[in-house]
Protein backbone atom coordinates (compact mmCIF):
# COMPACT_ATOMS: atom_id res chain seq x y z
CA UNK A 1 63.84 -0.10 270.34
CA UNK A 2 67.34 -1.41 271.78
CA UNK A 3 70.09 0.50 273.58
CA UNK A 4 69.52 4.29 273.02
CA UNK A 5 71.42 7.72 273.64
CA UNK A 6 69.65 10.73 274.55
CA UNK A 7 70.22 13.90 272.70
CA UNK A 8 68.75 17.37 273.52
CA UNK A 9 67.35 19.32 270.84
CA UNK A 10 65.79 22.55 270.19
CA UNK A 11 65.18 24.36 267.05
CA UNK A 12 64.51 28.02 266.11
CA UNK A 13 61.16 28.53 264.23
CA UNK A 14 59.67 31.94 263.66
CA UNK A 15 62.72 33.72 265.58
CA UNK A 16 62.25 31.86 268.41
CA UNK A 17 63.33 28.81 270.55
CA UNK A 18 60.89 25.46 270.38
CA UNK A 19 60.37 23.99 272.60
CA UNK A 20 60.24 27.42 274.82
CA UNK A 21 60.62 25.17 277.73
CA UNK A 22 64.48 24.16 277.10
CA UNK A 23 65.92 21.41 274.66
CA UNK A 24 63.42 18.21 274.69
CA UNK A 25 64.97 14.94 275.26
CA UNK A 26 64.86 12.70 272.23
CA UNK A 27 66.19 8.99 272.28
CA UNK A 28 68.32 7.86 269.28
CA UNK A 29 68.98 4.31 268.79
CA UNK A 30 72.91 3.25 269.42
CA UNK A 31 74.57 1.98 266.08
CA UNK A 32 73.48 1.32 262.77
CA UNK A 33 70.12 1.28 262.61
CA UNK A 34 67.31 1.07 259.88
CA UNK A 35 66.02 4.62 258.63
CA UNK A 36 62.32 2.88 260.10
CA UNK A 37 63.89 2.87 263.56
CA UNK A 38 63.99 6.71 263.63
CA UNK A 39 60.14 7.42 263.13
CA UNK A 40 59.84 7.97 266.90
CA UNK A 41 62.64 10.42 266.82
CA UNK A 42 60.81 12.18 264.03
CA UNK A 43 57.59 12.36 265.12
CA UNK A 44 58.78 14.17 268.40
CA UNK A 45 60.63 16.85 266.33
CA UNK A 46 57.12 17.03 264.46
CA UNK A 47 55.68 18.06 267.58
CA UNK A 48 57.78 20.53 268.07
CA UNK A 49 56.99 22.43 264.26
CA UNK A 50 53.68 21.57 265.18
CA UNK A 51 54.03 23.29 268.34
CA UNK A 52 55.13 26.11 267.06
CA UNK A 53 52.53 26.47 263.91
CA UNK A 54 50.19 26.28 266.33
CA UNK A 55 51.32 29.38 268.74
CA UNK A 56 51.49 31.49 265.37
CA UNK A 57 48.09 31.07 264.63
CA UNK A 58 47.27 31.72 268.06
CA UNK A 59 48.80 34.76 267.55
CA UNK A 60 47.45 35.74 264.55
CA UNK A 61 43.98 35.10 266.74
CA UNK A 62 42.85 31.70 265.09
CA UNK A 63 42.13 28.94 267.02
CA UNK A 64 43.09 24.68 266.01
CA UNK A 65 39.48 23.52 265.16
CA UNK A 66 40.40 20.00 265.12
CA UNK A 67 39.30 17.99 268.12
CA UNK A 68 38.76 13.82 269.37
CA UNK A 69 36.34 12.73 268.07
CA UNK A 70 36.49 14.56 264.42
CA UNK A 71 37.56 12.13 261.79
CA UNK A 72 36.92 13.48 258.67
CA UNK A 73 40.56 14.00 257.82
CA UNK A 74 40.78 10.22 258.68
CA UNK A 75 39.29 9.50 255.16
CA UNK A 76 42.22 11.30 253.31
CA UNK A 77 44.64 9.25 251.61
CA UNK A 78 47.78 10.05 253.94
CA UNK A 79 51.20 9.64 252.06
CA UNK A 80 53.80 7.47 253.83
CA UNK A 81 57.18 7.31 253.21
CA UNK A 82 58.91 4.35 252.86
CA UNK A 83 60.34 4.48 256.84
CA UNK A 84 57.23 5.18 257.71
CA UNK A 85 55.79 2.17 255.99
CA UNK A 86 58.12 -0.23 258.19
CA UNK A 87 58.06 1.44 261.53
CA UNK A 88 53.62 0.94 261.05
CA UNK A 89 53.77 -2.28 260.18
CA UNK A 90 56.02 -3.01 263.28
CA UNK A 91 53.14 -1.16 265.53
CA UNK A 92 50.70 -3.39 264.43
CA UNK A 93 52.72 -6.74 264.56
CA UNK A 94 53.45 -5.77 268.07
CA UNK A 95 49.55 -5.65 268.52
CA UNK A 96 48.18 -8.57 270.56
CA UNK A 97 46.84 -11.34 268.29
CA UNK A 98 42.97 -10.96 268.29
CA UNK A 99 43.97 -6.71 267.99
CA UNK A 100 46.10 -7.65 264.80
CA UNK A 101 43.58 -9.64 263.40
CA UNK A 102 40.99 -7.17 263.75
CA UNK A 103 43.41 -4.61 262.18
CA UNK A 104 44.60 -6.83 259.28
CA UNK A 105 40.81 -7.28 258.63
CA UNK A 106 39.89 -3.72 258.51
CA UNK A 107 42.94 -3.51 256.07
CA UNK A 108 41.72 -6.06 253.72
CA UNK A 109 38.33 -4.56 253.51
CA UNK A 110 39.22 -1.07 252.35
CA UNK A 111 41.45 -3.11 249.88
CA UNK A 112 38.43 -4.69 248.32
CA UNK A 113 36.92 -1.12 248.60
CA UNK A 114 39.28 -0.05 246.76
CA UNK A 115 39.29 -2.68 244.12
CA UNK A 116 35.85 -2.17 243.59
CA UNK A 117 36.18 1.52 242.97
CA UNK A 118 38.92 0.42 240.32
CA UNK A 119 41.71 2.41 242.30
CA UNK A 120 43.53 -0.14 243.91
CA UNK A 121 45.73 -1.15 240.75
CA UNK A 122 46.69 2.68 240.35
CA UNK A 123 47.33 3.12 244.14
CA UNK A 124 49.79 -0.13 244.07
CA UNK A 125 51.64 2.25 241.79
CA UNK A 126 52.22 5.25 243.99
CA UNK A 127 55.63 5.63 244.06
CA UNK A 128 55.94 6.55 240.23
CA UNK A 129 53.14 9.07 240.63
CA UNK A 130 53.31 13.19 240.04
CA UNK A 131 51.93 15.58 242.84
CA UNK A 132 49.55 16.52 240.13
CA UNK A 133 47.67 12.65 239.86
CA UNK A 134 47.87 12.06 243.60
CA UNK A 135 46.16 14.85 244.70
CA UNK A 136 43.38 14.04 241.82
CA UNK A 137 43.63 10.87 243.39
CA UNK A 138 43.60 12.07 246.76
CA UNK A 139 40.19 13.86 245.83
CA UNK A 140 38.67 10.47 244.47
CA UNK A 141 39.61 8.60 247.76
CA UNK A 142 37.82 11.06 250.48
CA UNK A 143 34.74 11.14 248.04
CA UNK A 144 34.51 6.91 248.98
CA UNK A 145 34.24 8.29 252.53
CA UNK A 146 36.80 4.94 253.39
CA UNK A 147 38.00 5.47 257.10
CA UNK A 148 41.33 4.66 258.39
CA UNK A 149 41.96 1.26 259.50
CA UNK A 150 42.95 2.52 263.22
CA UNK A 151 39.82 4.76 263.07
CA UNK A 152 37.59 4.12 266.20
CA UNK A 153 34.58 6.10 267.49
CA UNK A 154 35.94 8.62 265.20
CA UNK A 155 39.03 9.69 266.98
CA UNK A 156 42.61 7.55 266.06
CA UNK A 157 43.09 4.20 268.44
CA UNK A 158 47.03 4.57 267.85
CA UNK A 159 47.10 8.40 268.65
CA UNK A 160 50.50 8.03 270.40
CA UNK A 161 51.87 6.39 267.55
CA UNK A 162 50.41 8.51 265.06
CA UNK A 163 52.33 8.44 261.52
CA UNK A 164 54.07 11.74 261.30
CA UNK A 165 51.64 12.88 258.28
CA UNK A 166 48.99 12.32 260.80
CA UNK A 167 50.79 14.90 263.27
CA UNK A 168 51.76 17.65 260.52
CA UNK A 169 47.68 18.45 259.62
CA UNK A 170 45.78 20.43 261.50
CA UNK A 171 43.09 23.29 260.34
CA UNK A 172 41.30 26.09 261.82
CA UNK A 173 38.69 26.30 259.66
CA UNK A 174 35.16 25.18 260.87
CA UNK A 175 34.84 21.44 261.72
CA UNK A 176 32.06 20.68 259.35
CA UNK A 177 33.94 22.21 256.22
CA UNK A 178 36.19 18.76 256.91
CA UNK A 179 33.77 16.86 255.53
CA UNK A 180 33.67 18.24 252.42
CA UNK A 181 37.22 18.96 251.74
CA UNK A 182 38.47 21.80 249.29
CA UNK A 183 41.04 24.64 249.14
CA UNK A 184 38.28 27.21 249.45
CA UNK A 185 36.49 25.58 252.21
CA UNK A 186 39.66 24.27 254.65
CA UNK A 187 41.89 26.53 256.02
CA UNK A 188 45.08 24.25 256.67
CA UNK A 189 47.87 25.15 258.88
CA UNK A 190 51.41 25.90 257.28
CA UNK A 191 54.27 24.69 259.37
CA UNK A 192 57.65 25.89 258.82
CA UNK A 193 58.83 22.55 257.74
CA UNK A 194 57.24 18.75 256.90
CA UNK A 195 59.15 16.33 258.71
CA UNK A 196 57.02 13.47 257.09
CA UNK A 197 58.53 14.59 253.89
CA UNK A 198 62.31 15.44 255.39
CA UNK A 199 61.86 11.56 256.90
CA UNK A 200 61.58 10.15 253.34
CA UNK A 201 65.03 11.17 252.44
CA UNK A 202 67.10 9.23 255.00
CA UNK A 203 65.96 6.00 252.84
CA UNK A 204 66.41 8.16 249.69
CA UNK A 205 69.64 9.39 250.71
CA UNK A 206 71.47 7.19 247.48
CA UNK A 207 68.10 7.36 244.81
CA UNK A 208 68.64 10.82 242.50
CA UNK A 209 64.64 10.48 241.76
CA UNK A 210 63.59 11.48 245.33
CA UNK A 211 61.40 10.08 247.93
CA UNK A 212 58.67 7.30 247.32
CA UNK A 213 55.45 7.51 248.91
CA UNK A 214 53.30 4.67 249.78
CA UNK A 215 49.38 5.49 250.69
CA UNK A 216 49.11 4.17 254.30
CA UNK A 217 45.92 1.88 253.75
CA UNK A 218 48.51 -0.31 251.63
CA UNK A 219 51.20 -0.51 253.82
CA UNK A 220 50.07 -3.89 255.30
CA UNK A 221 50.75 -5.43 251.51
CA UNK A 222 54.68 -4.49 251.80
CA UNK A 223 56.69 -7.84 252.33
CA UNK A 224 58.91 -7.90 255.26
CA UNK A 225 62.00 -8.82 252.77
CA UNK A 226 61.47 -5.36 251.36
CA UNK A 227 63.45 -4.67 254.81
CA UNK A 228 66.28 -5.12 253.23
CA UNK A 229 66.13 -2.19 250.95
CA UNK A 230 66.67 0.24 253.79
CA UNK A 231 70.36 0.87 254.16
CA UNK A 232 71.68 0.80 257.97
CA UNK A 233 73.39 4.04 259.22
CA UNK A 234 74.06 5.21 262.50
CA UNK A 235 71.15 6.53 264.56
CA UNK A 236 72.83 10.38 265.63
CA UNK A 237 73.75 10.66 261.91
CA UNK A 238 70.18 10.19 260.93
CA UNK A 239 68.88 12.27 263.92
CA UNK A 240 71.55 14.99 262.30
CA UNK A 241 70.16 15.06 258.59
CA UNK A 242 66.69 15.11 260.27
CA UNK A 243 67.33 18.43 262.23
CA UNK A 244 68.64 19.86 259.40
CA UNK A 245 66.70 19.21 257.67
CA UNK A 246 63.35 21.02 260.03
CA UNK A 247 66.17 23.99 260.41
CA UNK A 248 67.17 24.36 256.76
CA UNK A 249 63.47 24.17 255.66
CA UNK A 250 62.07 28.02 256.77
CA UNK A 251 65.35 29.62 255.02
């Protein structure tokens, strides 16, 4: 990231202020920037939703089951959009060589996985699916059992980094119902609003058809001239639409 402002943000969620603690710094790049460039910023208001999901279940007296270590949700299919896509691939080209390798490796092999299941050709078409065929498809993936490619000792080895889809689920249903995934087994936590989804729209701000979505073990195949398609704006505008879009979401 270059040359940054700071801006202080705190939302209301469930009647009260997040973070409790006072306004959280956030850093938002100077300028124009690409709608990739504010993943960071998103992922620490996230945290805060998160953050606040959490304390109502607490309240309600359920308890986050999810712990290091547990990585059966690490076989989902996890949605990116398209910002989302860009800012990953930058993590792992900023990887040192032998690292990126050993990622790019991991990411070819659940390809061929994939191709062998005969879902690969279907997946490369995500972006013109319905909700109804990708959660069918969803349910097809996890039954191959496929880990992420960052998946290590069965916790996430770019945890800090996390996509913001990544961030948003948590459950406090029993750890072993993870591994066998179902509405009636898997007691997900509702958050008052899905910045992964509310992210999609600063790329999607000119398309009438919505967000895309790309499935994050394919977001190695995107070309870096797809780059491009992302449309510069300035950084505290973004950051704007973004918090509006968290506090606009519970009403």
């Amino acid at each position: 990231m270059g040359d940054t402002d700071t801006a202080f943000v705190q939302l209301r969620i469930h009647g009260r202020l997040y973070p409790p603690s006072g306004p959280v710094k956030i850093r938002v790049p100077k300028g124009r920037v690409y709608p990739s460039d504010m993943v960071p910023a998103a992922g620490e208001l996230a945290d805060i939703v998160v953050s606040a999901a959490v304390d109502q279940v607490t309240a309600e007296g359920k308890k986050i089951s999810c712990r290091a270590g547990c990585g059966a949700c690490c076989r989902q299919l996890v949605p990116l959009a398209e910002p989302e896509v860009y800012h990953l691939r930058g993590v792992v080209e900023q990887m040192a060589a032998e690292r990126r390798a050993e990622i790019m490796r991991r990411f070819s092999e659940v390809q061929e996985q994939l191709q062998a299941a005969g879902m690969l050709d279907r997946l490369l078409q995500s972006r013109e699916m319905g909700s109804r065929e990708r959660h069918e498809l969803g349910l097809r993936y996890f039954q191959l059992g496929i880990a992420c490619p960052f998946l290590e000792n069965e916790s996430c080895s770019i945890y800090s980094v996390r996509p913001v889809e990544c961030r948003e689920y948590l459950v406090t249903s029993p750890p072993e119902h993870c591994g066998n995934s179902s509405a009636e087994t898997v007691d997900c936590v509702r958050l008052e609003a899905r910045v992964s989804q509310i992210i999609g729209r600063l790329a999607d701000a000119d398309r009438a058809a919505g967000p895309r979505w790309v499935p994050l073990i394919l977001a190695m195949r995107r070309s870096a001239s797809d780059e491009v398609r992302q449309r510069p704006r300035l950084g505290h505008v973004m950051l704007e639409q973004l918090v509006r879009g968290v506090a606009g979401a519970g009403k």
